[in-house]
PDB file of N, CA and C in Angstrom:
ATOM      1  N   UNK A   1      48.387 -14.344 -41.074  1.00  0.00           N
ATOM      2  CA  UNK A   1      49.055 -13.535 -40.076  1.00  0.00           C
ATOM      3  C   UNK A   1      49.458 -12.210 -40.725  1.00  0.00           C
ATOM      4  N   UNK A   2      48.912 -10.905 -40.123  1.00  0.00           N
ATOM      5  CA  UNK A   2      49.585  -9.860 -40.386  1.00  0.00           C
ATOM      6  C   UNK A   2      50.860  -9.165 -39.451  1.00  0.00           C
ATOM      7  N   UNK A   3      51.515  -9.113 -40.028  1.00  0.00           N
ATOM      8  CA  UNK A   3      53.071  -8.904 -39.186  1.00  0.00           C
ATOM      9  C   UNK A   3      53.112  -7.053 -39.432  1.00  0.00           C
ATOM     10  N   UNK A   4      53.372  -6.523 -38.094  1.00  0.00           N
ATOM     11  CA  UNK A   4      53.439  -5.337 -38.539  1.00  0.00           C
ATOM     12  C   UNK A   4      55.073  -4.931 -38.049  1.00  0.00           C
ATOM     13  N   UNK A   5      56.064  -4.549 -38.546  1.00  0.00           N
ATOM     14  CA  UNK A   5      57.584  -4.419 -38.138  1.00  0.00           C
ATOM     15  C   UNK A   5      57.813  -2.968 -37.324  1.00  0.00           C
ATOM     16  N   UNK A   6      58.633  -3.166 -36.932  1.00  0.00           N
ATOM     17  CA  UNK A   6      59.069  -1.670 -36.203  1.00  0.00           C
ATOM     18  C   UNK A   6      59.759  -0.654 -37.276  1.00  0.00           C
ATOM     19  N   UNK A   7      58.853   0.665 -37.108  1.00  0.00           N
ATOM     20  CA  UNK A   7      59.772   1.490 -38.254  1.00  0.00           C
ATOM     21  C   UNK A   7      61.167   1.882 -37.708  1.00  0.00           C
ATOM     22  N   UNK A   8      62.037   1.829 -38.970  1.00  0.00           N
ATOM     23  CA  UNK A   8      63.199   2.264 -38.748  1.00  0.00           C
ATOM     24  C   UNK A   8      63.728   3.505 -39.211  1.00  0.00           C
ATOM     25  N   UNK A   9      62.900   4.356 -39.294  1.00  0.00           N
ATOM     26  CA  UNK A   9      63.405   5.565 -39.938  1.00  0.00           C
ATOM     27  C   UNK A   9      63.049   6.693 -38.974  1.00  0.00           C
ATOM     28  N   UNK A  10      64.400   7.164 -38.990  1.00  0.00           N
ATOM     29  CA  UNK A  10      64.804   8.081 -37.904  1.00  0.00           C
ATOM     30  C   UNK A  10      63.366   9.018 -37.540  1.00  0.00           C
ATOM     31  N   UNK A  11      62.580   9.219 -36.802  1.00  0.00           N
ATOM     32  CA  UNK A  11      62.353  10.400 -35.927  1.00  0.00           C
ATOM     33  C   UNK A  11      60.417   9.685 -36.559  1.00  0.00           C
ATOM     34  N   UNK A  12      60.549   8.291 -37.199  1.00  0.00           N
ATOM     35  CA  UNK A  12      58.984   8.263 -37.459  1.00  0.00           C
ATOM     36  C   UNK A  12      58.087   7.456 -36.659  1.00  0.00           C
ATOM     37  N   UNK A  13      56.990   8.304 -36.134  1.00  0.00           N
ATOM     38  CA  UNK A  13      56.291   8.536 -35.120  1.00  0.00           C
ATOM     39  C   UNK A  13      54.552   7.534 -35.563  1.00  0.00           C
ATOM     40  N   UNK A  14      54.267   6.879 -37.075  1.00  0.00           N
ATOM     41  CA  UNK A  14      53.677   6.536 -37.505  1.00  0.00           C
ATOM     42  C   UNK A  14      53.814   5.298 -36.970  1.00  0.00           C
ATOM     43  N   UNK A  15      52.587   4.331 -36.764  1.00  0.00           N
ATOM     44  CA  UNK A  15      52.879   2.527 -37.058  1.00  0.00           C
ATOM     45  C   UNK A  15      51.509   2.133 -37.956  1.00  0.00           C
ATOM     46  N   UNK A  16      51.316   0.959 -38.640  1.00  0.00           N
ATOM     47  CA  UNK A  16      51.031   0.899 -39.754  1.00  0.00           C
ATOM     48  C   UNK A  16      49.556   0.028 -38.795  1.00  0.00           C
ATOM     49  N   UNK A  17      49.664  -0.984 -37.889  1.00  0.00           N
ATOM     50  CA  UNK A  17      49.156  -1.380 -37.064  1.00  0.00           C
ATOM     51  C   UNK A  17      48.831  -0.758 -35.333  1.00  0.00           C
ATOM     52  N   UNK A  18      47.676  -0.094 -35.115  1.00  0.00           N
ATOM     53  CA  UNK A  18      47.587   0.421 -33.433  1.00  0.00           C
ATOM     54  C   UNK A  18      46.997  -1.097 -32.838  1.00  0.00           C
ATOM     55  N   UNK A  19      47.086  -0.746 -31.612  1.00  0.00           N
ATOM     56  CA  UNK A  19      46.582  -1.897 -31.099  1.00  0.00           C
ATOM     57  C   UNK A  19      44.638  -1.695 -30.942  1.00  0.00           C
ATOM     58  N   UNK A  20      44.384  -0.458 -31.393  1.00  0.00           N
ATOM     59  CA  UNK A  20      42.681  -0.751 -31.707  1.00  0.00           C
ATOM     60  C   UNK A  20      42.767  -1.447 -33.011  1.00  0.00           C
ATOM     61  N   UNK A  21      43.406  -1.359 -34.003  1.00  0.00           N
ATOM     62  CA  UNK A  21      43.259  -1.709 -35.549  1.00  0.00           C
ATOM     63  C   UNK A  21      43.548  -3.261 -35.186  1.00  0.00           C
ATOM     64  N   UNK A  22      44.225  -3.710 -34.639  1.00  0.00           N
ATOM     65  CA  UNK A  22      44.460  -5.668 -33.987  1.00  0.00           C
ATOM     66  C   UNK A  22      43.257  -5.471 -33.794  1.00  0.00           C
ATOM     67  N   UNK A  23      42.674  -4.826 -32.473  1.00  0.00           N
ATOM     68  CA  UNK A  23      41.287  -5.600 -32.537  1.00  0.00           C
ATOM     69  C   UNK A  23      40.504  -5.804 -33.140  1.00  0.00           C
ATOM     70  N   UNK A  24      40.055  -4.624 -34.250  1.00  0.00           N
ATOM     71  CA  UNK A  24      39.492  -4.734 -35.675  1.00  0.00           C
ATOM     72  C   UNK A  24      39.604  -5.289 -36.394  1.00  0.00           C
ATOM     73  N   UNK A  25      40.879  -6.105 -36.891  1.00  0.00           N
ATOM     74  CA  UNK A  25      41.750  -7.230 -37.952  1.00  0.00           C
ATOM     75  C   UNK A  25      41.307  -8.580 -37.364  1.00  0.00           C
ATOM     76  N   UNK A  26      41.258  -8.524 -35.430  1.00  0.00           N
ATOM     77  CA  UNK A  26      40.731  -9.713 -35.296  1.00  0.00           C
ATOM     78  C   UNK A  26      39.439 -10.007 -34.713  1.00  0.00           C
ATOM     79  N   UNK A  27      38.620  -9.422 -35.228  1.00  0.00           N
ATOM     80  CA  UNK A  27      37.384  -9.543 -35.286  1.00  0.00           C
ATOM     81  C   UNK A  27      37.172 -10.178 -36.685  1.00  0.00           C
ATOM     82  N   UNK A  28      37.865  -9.611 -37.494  1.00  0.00           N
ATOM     83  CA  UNK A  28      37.964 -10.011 -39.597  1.00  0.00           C
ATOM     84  C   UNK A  28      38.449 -11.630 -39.353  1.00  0.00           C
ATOM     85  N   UNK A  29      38.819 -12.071 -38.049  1.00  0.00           N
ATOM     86  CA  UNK A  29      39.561 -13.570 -38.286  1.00  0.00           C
ATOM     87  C   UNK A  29      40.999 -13.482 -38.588  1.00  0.00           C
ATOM     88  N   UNK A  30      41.883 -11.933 -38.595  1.00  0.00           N
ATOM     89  CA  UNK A  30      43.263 -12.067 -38.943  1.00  0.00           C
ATOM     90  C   UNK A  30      43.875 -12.077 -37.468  1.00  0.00           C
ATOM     91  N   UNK A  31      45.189 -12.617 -37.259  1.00  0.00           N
ATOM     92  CA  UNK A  31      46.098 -12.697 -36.693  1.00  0.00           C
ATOM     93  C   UNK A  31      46.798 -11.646 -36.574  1.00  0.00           C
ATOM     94  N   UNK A  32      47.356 -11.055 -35.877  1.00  0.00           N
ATOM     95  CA  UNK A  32      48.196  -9.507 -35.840  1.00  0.00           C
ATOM     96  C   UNK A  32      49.664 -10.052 -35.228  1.00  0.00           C
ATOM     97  N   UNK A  33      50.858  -9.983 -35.693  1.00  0.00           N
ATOM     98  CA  UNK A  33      51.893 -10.121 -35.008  1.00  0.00           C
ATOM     99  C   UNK A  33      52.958  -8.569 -35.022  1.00  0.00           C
ATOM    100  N   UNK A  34      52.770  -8.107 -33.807  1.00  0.00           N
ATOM    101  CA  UNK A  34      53.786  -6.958 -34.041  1.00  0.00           C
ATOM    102  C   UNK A  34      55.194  -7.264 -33.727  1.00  0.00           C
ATOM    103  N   UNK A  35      56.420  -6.273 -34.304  1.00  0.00           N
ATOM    104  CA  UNK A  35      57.454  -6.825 -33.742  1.00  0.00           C
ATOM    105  C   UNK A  35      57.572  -6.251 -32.137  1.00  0.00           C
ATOM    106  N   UNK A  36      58.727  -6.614 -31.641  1.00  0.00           N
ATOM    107  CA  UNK A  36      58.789  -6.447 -30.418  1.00  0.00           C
ATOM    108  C   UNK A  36      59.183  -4.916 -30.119  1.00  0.00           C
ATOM    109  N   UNK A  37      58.392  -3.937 -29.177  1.00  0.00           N
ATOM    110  CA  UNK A  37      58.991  -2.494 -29.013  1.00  0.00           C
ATOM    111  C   UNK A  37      58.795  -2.183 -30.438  1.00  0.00           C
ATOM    112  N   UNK A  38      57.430  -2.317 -31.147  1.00  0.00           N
ATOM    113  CA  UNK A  38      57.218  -2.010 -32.289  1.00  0.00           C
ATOM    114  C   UNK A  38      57.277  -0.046 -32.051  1.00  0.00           C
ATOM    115  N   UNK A  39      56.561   0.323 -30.808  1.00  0.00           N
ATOM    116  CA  UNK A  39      55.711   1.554 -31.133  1.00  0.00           C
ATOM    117  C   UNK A  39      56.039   2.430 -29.975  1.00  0.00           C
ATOM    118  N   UNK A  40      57.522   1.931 -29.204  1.00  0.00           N
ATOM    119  CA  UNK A  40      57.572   2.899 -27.939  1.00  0.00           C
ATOM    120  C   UNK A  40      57.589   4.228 -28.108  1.00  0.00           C
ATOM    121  N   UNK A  41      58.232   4.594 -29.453  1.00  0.00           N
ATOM    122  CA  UNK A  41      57.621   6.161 -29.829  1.00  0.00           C
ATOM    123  C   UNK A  41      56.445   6.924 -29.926  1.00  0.00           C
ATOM    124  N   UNK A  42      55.449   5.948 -30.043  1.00  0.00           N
ATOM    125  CA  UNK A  42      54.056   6.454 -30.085  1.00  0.00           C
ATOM    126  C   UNK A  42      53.343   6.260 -28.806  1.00  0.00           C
ATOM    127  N   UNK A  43      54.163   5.248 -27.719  1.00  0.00           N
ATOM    128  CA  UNK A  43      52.950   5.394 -26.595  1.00  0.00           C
ATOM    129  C   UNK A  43      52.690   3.835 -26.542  1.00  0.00           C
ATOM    130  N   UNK A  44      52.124   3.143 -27.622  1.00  0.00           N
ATOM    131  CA  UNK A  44      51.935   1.722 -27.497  1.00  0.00           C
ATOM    132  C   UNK A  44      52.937   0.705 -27.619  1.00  0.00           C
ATOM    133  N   UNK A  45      52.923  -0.384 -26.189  1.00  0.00           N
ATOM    134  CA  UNK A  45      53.597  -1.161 -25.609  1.00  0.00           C
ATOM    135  C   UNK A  45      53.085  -2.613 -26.277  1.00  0.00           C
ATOM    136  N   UNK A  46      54.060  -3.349 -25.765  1.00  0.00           N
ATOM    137  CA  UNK A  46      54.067  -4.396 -26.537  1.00  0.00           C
ATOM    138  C   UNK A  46      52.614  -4.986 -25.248  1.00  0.00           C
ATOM    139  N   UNK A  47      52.297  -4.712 -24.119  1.00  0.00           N
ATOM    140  CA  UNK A  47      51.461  -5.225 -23.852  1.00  0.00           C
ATOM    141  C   UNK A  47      50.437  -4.682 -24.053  1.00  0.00           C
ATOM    142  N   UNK A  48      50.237  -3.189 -24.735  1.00  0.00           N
ATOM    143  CA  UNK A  48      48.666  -2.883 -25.548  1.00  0.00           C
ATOM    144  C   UNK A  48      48.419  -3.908 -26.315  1.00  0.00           C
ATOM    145  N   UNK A  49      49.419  -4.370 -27.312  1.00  0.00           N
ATOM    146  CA  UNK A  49      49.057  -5.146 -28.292  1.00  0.00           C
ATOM    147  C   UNK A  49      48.828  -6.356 -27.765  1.00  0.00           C
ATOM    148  N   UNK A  50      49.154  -6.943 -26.594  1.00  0.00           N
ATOM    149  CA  UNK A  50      49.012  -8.139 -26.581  1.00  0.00           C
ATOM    150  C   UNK A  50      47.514  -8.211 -25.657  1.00  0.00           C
ATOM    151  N   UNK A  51      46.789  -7.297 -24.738  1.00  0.00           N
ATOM    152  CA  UNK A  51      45.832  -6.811 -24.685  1.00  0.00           C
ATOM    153  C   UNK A  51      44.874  -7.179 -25.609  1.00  0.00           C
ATOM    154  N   UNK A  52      45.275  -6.148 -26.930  1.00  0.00           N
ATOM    155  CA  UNK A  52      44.169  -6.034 -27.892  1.00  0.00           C
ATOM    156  C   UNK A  52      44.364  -7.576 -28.756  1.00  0.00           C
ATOM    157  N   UNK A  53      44.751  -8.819 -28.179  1.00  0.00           N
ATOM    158  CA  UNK A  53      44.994  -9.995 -29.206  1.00  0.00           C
ATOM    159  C   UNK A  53      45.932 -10.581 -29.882  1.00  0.00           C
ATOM    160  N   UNK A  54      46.963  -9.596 -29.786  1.00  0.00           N
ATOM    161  CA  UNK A  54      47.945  -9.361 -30.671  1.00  0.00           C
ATOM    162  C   UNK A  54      49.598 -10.800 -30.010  1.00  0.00           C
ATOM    163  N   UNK A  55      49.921 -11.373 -31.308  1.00  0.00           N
ATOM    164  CA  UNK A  55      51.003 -12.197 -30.180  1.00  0.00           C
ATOM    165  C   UNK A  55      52.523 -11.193 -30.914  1.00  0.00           C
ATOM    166  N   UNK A  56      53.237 -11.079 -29.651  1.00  0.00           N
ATOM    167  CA  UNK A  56      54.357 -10.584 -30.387  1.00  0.00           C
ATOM    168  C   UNK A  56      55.597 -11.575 -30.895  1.00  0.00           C
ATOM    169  N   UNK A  57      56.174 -11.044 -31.780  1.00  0.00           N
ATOM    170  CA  UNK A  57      57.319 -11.645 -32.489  1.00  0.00           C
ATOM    171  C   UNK A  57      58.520 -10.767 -32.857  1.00  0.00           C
ATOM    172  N   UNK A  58      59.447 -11.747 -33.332  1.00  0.00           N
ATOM    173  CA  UNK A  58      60.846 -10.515 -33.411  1.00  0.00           C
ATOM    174  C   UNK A  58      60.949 -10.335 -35.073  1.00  0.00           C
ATOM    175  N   UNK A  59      61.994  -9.537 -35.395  1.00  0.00           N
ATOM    176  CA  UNK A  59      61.870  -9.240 -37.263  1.00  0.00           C
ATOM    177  C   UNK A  59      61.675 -10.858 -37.612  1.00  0.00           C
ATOM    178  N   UNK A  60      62.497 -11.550 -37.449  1.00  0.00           N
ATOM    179  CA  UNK A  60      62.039 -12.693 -38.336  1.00  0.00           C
ATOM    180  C   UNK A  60      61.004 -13.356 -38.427  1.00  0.00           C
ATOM    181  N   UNK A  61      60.281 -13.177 -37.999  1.00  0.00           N
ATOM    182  CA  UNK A  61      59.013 -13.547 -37.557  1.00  0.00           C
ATOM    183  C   UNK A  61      57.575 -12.923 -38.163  1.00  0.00           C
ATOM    184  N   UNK A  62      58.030 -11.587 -38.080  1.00  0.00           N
ATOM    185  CA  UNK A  62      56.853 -10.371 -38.507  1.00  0.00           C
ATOM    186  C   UNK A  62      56.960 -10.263 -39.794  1.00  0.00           C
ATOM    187  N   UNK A  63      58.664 -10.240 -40.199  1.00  0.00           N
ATOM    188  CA  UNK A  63      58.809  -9.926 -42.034  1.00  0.00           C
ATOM    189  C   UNK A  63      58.356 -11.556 -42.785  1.00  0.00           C
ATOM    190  N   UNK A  64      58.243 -12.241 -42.038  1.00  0.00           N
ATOM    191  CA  UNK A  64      57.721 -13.605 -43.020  1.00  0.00           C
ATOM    192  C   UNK A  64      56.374 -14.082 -42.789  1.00  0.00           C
ATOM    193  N   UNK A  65      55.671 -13.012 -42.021  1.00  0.00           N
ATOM    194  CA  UNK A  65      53.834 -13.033 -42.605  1.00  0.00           C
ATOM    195  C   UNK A  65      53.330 -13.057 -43.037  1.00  0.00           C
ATOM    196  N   UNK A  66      52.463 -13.593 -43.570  1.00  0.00           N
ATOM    197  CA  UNK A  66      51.667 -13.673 -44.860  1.00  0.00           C
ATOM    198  C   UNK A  66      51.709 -12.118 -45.810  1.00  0.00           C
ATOM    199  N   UNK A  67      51.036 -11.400 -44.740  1.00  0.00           N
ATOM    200  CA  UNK A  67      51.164  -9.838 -44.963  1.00  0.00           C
ATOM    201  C   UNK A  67      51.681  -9.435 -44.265  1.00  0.00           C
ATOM    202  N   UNK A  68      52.592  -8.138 -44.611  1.00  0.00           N
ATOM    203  CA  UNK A  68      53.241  -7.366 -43.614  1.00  0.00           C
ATOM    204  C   UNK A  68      52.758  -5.755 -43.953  1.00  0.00           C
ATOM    205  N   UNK A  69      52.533  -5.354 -42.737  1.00  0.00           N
ATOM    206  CA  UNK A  69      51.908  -3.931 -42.845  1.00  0.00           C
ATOM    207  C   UNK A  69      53.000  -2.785 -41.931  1.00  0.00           C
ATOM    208  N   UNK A  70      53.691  -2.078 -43.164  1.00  0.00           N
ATOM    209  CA  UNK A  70      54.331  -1.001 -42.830  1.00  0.00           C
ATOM    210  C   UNK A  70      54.131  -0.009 -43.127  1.00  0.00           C
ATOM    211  N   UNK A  71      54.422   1.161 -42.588  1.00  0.00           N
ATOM    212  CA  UNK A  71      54.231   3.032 -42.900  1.00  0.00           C
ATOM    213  C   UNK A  71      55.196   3.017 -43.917  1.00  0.00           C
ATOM    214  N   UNK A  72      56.482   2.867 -43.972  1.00  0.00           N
ATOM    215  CA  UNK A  72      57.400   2.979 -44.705  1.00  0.00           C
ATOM    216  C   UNK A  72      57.954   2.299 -45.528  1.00  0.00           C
ATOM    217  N   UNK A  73      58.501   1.956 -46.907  1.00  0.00           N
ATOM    218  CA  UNK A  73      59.058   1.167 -47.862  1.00  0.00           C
ATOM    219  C   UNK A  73      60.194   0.105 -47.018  1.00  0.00           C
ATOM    220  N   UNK A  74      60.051  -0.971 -47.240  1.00  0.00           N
ATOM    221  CA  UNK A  74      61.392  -2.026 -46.186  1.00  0.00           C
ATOM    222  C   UNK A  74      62.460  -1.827 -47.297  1.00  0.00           C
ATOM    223  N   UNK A  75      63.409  -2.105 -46.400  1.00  0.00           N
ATOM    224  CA  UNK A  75      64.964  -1.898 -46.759  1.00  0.00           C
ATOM    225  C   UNK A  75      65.389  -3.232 -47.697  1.00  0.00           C
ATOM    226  N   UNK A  76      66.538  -3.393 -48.373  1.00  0.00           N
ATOM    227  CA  UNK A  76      66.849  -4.651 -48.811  1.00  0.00           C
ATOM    228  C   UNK A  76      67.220  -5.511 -47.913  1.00  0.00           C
ATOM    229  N   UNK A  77      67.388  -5.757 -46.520  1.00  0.00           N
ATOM    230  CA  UNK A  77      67.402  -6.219 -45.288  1.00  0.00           C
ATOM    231  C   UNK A  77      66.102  -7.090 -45.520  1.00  0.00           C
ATOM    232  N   UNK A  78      65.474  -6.051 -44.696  1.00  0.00           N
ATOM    233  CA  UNK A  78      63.822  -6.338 -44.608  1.00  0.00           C
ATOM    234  C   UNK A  78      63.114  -7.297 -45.270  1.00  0.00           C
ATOM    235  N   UNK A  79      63.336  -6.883 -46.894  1.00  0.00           N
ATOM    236  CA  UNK A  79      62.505  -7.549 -47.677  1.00  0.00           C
ATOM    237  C   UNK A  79      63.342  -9.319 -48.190  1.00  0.00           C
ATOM    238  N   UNK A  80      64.703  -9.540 -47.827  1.00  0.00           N
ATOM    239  CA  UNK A  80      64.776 -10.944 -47.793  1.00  0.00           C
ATOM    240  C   UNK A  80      64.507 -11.671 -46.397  1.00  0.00           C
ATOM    241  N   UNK A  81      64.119 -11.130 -45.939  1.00  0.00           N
ATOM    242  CA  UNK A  81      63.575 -11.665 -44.378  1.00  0.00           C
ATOM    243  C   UNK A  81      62.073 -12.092 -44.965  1.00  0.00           C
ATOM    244  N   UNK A  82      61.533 -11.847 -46.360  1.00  0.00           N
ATOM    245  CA  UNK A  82      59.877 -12.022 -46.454  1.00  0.00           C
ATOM    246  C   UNK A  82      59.988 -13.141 -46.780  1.00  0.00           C
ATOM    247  N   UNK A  83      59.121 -13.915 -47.095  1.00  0.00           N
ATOM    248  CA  UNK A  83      58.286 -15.015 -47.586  1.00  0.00           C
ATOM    249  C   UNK A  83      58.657 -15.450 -49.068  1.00  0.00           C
ATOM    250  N   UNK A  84      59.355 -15.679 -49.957  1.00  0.00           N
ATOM    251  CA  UNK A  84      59.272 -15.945 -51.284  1.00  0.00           C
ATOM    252  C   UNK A  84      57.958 -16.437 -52.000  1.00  0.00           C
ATOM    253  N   UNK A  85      57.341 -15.766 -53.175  1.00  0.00           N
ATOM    254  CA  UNK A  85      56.525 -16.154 -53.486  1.00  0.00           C
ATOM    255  C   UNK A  85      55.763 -15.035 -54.248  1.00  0.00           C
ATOM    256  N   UNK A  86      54.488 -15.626 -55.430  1.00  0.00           N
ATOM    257  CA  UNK A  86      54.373 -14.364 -56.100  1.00  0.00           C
ATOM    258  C   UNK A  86      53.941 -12.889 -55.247  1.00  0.00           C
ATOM    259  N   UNK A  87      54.190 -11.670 -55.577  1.00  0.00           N
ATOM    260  CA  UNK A  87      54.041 -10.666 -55.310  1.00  0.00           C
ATOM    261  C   UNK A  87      52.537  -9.653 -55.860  1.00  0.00           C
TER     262      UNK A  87
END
């Protein structure tokens, strides 16, 4: 599962996952989980993504994905919400 989180940094307009790139990831056989209202700044809704394959989930959910794909560095929040395990 790739979990992609909602950025939290003020005024950023980037997401690390579009909902064409889900369809591309799941064509590869990956799973895409965005968080919820990942991308209302950019235009894409949680039902593009679910459209393009995608199931949605909330932070706890997205930050304990196998992979998580963000634009921006996660917070110390963020990153104990991950998965333990080697890096």
């Amino acid at each position: 599962m790739i979990g992609t989180p909602k950025e939290i940094s003020p005024g950023e307009q980037l997401v690390a996952v579009t909902p064409k790139t889900a369809v591309q990831l799941g064509k590869l056989g990956y799973k895409v989980m965005p968080e919820t209202g990942t991308c209302k700044q950019t235009g894409f809704l949680d039902d593009n993504y679910q459209q393009a394959g995608a199931t949605i989930g909330d932070a706890t959910e997205v930050w304990n994905a196998d992979i998580v794909a963000s634009v921006n560095a996660p917070t110390s929040e963020q990153i104990s919400l991950m998965k333990p395990g080697p890096y």
